[in-house]
N, C-alpha and C. Protein backbone atom coordinates (compact mmCIF):
# COMPACT_ATOMS: atom_id res chain seq x y z
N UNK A 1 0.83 -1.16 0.00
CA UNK A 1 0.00 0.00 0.00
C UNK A 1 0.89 1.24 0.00
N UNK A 2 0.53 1.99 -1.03
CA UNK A 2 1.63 3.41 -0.80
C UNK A 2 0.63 4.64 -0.52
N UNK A 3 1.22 4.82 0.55
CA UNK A 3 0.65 6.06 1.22
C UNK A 3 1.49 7.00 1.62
N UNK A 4 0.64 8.70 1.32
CA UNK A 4 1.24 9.32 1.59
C UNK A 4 2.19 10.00 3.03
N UNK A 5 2.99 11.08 2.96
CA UNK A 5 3.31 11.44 4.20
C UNK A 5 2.49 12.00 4.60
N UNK A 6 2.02 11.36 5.92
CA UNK A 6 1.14 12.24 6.85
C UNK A 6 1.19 12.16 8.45
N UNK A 7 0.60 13.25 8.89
CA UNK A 7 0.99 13.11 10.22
C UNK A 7 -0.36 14.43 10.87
N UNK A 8 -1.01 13.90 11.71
CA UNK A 8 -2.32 14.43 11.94
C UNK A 8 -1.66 15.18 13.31
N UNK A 9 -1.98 16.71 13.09
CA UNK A 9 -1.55 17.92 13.49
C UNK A 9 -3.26 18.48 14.52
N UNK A 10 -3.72 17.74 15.03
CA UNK A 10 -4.53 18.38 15.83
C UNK A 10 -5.54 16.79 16.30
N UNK A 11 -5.45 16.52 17.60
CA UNK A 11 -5.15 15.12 17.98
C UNK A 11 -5.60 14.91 19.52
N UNK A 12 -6.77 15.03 20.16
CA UNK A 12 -6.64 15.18 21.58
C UNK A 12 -7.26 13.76 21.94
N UNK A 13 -6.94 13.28 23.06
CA UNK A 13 -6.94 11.96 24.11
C UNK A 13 -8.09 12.22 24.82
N UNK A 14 -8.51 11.63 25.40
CA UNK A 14 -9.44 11.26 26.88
C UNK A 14 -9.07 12.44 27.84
N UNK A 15 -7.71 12.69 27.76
CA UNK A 15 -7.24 13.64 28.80
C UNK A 15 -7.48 15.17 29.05
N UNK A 16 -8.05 15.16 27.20
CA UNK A 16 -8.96 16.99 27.12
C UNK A 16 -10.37 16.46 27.85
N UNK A 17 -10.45 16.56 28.63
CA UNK A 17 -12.13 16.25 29.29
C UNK A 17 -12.87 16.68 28.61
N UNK A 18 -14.04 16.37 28.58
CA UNK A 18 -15.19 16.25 27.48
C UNK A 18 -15.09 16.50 26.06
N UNK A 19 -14.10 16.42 25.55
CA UNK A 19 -13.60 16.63 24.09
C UNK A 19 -12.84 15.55 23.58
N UNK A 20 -12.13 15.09 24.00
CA UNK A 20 -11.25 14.03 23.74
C UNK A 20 -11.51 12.49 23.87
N UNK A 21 -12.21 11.30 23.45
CA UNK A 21 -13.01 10.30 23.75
C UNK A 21 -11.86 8.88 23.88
N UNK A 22 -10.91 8.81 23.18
CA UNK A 22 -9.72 7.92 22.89
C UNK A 22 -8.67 7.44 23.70
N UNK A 23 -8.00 6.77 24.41
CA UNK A 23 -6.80 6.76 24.99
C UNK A 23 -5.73 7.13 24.07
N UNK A 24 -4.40 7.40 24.65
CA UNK A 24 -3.27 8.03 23.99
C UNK A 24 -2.88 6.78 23.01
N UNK A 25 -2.77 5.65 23.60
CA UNK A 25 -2.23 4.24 23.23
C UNK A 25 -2.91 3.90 22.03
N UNK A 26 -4.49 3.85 22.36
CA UNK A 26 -5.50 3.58 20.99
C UNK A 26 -4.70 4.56 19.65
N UNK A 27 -4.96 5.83 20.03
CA UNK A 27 -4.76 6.87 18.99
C UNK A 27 -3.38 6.49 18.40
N UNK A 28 -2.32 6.13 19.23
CA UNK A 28 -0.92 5.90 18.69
C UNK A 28 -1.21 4.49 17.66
N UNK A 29 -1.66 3.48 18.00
CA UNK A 29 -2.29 2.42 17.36
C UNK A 29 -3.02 2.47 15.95
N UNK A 30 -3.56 3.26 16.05
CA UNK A 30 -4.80 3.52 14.99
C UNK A 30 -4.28 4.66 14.01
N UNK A 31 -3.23 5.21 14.72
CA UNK A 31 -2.55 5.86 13.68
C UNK A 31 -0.71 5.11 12.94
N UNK A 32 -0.65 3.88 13.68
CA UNK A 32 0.27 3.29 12.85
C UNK A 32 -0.48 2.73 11.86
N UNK A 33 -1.63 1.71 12.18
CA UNK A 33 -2.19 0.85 11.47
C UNK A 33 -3.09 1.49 10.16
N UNK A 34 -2.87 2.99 10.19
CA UNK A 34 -3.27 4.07 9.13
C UNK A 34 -1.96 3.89 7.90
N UNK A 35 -0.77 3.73 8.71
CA UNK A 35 0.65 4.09 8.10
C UNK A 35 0.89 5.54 8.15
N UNK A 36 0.14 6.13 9.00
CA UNK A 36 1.05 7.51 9.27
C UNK A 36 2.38 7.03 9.65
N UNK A 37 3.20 8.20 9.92
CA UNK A 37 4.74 8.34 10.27
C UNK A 37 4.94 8.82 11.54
N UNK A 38 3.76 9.84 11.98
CA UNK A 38 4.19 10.50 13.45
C UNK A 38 2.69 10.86 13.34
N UNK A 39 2.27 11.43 14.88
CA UNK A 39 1.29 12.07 15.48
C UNK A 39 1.06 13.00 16.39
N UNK A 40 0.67 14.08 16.09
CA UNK A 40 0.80 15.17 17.13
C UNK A 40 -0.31 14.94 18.47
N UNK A 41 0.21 14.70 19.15
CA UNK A 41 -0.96 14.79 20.53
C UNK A 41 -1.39 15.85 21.35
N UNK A 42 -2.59 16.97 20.70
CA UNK A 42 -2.35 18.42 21.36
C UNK A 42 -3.65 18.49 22.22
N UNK A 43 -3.49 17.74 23.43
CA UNK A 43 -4.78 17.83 24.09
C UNK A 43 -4.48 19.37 25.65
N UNK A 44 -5.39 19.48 25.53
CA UNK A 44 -5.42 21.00 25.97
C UNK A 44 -5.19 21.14 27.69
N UNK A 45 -4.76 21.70 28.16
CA UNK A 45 -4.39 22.22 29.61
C UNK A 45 -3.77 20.79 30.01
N UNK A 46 -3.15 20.26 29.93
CA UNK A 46 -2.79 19.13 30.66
C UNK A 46 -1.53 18.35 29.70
N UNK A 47 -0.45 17.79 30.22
CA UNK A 47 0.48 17.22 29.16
C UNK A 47 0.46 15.91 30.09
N UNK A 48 -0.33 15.27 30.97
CA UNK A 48 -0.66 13.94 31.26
C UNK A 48 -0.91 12.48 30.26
N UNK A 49 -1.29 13.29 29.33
CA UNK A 49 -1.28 11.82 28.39
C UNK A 49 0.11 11.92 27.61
N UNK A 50 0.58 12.12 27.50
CA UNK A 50 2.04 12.22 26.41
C UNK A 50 2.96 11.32 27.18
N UNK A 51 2.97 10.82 28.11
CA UNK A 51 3.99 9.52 28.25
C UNK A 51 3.52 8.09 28.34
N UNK A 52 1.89 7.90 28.43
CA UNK A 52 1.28 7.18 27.35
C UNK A 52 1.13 6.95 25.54
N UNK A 53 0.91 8.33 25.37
CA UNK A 53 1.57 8.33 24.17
C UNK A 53 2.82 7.67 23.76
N UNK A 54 3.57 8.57 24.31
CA UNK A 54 4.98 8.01 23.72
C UNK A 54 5.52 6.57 24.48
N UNK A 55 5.16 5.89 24.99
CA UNK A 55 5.31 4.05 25.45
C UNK A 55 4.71 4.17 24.31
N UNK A 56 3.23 3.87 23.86
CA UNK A 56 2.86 3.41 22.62
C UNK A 56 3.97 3.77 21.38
N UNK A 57 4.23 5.07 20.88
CA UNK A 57 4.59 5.28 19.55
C UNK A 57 5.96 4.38 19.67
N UNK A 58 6.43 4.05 20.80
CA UNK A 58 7.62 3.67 20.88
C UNK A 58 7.57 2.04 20.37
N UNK A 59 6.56 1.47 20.90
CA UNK A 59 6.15 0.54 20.41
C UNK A 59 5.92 -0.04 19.44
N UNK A 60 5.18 1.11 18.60
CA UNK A 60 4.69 1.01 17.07
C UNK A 60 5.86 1.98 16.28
N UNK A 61 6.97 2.01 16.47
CA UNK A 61 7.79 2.98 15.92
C UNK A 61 7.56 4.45 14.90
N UNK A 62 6.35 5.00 15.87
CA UNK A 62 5.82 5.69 15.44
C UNK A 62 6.50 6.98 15.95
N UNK A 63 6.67 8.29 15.23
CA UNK A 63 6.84 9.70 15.75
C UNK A 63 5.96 10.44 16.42
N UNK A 64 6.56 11.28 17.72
CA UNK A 64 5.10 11.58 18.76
C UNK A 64 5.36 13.09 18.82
């Protein structure tokens, strides 16, 4: 499958309260199994999910 470069630039977790519905891990997941390359995680007042995040991307050798 050839897909382009992409990398989704506006991205929030569970951790934006009432806006955000996803865990960090899912989203890192669901964006390898897309074949993105990296993922921006910009969930708002809080940087609590980003080392969930990044265990996952690390996992999926994904960019966080």
């Amino acid at each position: 499958m050839n897909t382009p470069d992409y990398a989704e630039l506006h991205c929030l977790s569970n951790f934006t309260f009432l806006r955000g519905a996803s865990h960090p891990a899912e989203l890192v997941a669901q964006a390898a199994a897309l074949g993105y390359r990296a993922l921006a995680l910009t969930d708002e007042c809080s940087v609590a999910g980003v080392v969930r995040a990044w265990e996952a991307a690390r996992a999926h050798q994904l960019s966080l």
